[in-house]
Protein backbone atom coordinates (compact mmCIF):
# COMPACT_ATOMS: atom_id res chain seq x y z
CA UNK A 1 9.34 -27.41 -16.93
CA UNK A 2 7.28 -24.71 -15.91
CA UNK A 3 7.08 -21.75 -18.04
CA UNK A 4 8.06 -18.64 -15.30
CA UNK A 5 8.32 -14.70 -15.85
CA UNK A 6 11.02 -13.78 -13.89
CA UNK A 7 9.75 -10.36 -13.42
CA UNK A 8 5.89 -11.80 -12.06
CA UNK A 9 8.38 -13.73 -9.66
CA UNK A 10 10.80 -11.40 -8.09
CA UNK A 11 7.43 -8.71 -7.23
CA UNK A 12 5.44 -11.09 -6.02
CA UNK A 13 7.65 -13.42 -3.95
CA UNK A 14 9.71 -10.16 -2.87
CA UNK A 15 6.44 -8.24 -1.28
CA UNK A 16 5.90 -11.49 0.64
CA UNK A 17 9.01 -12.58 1.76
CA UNK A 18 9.99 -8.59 2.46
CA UNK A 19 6.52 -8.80 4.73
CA UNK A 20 7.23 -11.72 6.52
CA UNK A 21 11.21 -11.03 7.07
CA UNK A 22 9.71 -7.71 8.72
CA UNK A 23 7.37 -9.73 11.39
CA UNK A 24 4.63 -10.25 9.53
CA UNK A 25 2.36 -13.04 7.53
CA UNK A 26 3.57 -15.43 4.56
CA UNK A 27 0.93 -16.10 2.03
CA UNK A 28 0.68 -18.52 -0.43
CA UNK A 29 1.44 -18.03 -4.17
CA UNK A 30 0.59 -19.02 -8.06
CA UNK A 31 4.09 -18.81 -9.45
CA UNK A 32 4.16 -19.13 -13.19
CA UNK A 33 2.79 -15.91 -14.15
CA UNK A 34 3.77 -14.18 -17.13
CA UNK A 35 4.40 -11.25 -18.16
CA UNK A 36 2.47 -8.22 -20.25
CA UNK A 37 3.85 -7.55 -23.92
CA UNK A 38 2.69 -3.91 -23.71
CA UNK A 39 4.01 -1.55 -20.91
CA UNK A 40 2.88 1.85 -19.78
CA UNK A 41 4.26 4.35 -16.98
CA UNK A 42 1.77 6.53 -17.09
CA UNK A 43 -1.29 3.84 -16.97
CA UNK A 44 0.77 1.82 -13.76
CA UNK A 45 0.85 5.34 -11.88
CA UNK A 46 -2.78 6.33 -12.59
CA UNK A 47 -3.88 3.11 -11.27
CA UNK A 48 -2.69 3.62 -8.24
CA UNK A 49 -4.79 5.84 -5.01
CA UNK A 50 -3.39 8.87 -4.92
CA UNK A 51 -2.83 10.36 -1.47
CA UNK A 52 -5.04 12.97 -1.90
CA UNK A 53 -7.71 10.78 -2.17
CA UNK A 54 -10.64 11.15 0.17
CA UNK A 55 -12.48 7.84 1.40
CA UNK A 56 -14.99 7.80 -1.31
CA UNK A 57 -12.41 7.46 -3.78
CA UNK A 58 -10.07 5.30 -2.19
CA UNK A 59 -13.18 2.84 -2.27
CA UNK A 60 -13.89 3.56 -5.73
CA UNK A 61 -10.47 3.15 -6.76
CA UNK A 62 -10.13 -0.19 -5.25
CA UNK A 63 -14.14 -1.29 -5.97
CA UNK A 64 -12.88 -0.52 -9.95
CA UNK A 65 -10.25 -3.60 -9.13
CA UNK A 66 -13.16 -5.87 -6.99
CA UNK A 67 -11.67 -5.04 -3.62
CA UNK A 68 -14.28 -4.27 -0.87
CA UNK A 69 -13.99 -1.71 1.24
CA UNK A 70 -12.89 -3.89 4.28
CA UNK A 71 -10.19 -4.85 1.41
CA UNK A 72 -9.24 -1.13 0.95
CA UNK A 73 -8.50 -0.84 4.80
CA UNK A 74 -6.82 -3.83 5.06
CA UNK A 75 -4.29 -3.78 2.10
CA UNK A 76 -4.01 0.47 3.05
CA UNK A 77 -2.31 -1.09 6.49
CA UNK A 78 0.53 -2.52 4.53
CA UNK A 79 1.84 1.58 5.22
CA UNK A 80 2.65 -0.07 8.23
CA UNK A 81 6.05 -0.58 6.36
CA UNK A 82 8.03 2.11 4.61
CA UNK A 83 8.21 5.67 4.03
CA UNK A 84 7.02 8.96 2.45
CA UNK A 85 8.23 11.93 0.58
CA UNK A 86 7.77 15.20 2.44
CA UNK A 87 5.80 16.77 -0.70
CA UNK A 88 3.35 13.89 -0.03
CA UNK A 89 2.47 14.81 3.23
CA UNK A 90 2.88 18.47 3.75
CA UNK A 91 -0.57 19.42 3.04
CA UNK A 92 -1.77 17.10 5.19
CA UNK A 93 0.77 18.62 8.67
CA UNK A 94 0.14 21.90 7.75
CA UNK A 95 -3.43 22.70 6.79
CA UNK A 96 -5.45 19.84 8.09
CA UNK A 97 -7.48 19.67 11.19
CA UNK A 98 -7.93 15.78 11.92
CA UNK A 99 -4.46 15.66 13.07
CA UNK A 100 -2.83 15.24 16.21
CA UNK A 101 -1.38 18.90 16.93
CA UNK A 102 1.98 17.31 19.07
CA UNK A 103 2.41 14.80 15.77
CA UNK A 104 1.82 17.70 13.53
CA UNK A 105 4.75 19.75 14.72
CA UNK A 106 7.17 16.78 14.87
CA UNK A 107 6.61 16.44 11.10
CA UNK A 108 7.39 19.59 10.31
CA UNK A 109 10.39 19.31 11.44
CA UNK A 110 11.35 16.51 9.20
CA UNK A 111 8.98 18.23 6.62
CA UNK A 112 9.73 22.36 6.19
CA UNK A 113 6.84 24.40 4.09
CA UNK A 114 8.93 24.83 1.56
CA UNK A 115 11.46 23.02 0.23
CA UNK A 116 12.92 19.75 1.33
CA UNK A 117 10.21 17.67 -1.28
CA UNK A 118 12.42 14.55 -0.92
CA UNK A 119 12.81 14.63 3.13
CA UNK A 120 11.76 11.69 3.96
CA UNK A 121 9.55 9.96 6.77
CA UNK A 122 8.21 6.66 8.38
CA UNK A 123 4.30 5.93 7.27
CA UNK A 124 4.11 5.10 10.97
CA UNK A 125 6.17 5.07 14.11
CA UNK A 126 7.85 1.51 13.26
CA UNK A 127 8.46 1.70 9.56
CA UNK A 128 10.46 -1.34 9.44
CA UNK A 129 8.50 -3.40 11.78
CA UNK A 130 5.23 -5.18 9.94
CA UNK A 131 2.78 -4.55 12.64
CA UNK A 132 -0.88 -3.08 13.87
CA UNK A 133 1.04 0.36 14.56
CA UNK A 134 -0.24 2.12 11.13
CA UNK A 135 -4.15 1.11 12.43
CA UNK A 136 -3.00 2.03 16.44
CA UNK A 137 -1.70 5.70 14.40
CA UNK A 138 -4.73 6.47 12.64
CA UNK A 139 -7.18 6.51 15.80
CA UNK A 140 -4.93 8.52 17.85
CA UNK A 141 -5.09 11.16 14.43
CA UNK A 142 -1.20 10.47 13.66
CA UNK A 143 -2.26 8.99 9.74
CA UNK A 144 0.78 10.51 7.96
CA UNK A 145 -1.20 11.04 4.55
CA UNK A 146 -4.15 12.17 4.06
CA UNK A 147 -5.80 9.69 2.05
CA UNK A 148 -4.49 7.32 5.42
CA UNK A 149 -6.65 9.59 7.75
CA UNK A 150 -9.58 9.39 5.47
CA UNK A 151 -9.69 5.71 6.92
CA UNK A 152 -10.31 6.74 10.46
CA UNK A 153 -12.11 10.09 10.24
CA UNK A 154 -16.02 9.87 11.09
CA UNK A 155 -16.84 7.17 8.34
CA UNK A 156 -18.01 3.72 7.37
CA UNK A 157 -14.46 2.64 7.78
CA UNK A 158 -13.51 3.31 11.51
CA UNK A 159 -15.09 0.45 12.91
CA UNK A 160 -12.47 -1.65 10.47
CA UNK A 161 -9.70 0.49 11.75
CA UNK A 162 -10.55 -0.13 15.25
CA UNK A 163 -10.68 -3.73 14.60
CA UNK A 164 -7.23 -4.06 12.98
CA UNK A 165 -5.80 -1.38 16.33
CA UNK A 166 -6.56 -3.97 18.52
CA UNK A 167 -6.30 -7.61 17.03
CA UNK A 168 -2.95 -8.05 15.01
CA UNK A 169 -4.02 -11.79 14.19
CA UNK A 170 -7.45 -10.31 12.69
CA UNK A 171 -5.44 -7.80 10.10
CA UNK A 172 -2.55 -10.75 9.12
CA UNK A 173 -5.12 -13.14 8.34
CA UNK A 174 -6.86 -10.30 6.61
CA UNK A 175 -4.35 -8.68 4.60
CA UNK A 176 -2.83 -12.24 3.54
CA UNK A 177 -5.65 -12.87 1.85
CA UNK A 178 -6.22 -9.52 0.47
CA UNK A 179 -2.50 -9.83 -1.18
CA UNK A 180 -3.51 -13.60 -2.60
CA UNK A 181 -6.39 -11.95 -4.48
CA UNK A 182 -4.65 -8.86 -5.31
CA UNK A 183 -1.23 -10.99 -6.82
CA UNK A 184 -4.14 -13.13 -8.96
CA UNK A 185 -5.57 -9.70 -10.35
CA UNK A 186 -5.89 -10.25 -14.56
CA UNK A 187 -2.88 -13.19 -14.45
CA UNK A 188 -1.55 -13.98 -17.41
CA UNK A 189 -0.74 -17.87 -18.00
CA UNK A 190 -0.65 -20.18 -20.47
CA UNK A 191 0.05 -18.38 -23.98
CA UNK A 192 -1.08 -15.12 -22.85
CA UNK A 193 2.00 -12.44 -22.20
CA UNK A 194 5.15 -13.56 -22.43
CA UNK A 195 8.59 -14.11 -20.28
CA UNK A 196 10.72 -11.22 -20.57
CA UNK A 197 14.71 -11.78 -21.20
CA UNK A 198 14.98 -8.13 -19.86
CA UNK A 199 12.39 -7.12 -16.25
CA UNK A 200 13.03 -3.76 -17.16
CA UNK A 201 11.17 -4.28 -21.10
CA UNK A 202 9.13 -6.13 -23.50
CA UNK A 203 10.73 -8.54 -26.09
CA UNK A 204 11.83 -7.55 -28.92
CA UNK A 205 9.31 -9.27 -31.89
């Protein structure tokens, strides 16, 4: 019998099968995995790119977990599913200039100056559709966040974005194997970790 976190399986096979039940790619996975025996909120959030970030440190952030750039862009796309809090993106549709003016103002409607922190908006125009939309968004300046802008504003990454705008099969072959390295990033196996009885916690010793 194999030995099987329950926890490792329900992210992993969830993000796939939730990205393929939505239109796009499947992927193939290591099941197995197991599961940390230390657990820290504060260390999962600060591992993860802010959306402040500008595009030298979204390719920092991701270089410190051996993604390339290309990676960065291509994994960045799965915002092609989902949604945002307002107080995520209101810096961005008020006081930025790389924006498209007519997207701008339908965003603050959803999105008031003040107030309304929880509001809540698609990352791109078909939020429940797994598609090239969020790549088609950023060149016409409709990126929600900024650190989704950063991706298409003047720098070594547009010529990626452009790519992924126009050639749907180029960004699912892309990000499927993006999410195969990422769901392999420091696996524990063997008699590393351990299988929690509770997702939520570590066993008790």
């Amino acid at each position: 019998m194999i030995a099987l976190s329950w926890q490792g399986y329900i992210v992993t096979v969830a993000a796939r099968d939730s990205v393929v039940a939505l239109g796009g790619p499947t992927w193939s996975l290591k099941l197995g995995r197991r599961d940390s025996t230390t657990a820290s909120f504060s260390t999962a959030n600060s591992d993860l790119p802010g959306a402040s970030l500008n595009l030298d440190g979204l390719i920092s952030a991701f270089d410190k977990k051996g993604f390339t750039a290309k990676e960065m862009v291509v994994l960045s796309g799965t915002h092609t599913i989902g949604v945002a809090q307002c107080k995520n993106f209101r810096g961005r549709i008020y006081n930025e200039n790389n924006i498209n003016a007519a997207f701008a103002r339908l965003k603050q409607r959803i999105c008031p100056n003040s107030g309304g922190d929880e509001n809540l908006s698609g990352l791109d125009g078909t939020p429940n559709c797994f598609d090239d939309v969020y790549f088609k968004s950023l060149t016409e300046k409709k990126g929600l966040l900024h650190s989704d802008q950063q991706l298409y504003n003047g720098g070594s990454t547009d010529s990626i974005v452009e790519t992924y705008s126009t050639d749907s099969t180029a960004f699912f072959t892309d990000v499927a194997n993006a999410m195969i390295k990422m769901a392999n990033l420091n696996l524990l196996t063997g008699t590393r970790g351990e299988i929690r009885t509770n997702c939520r916690k570590i066993n008790r010793s």
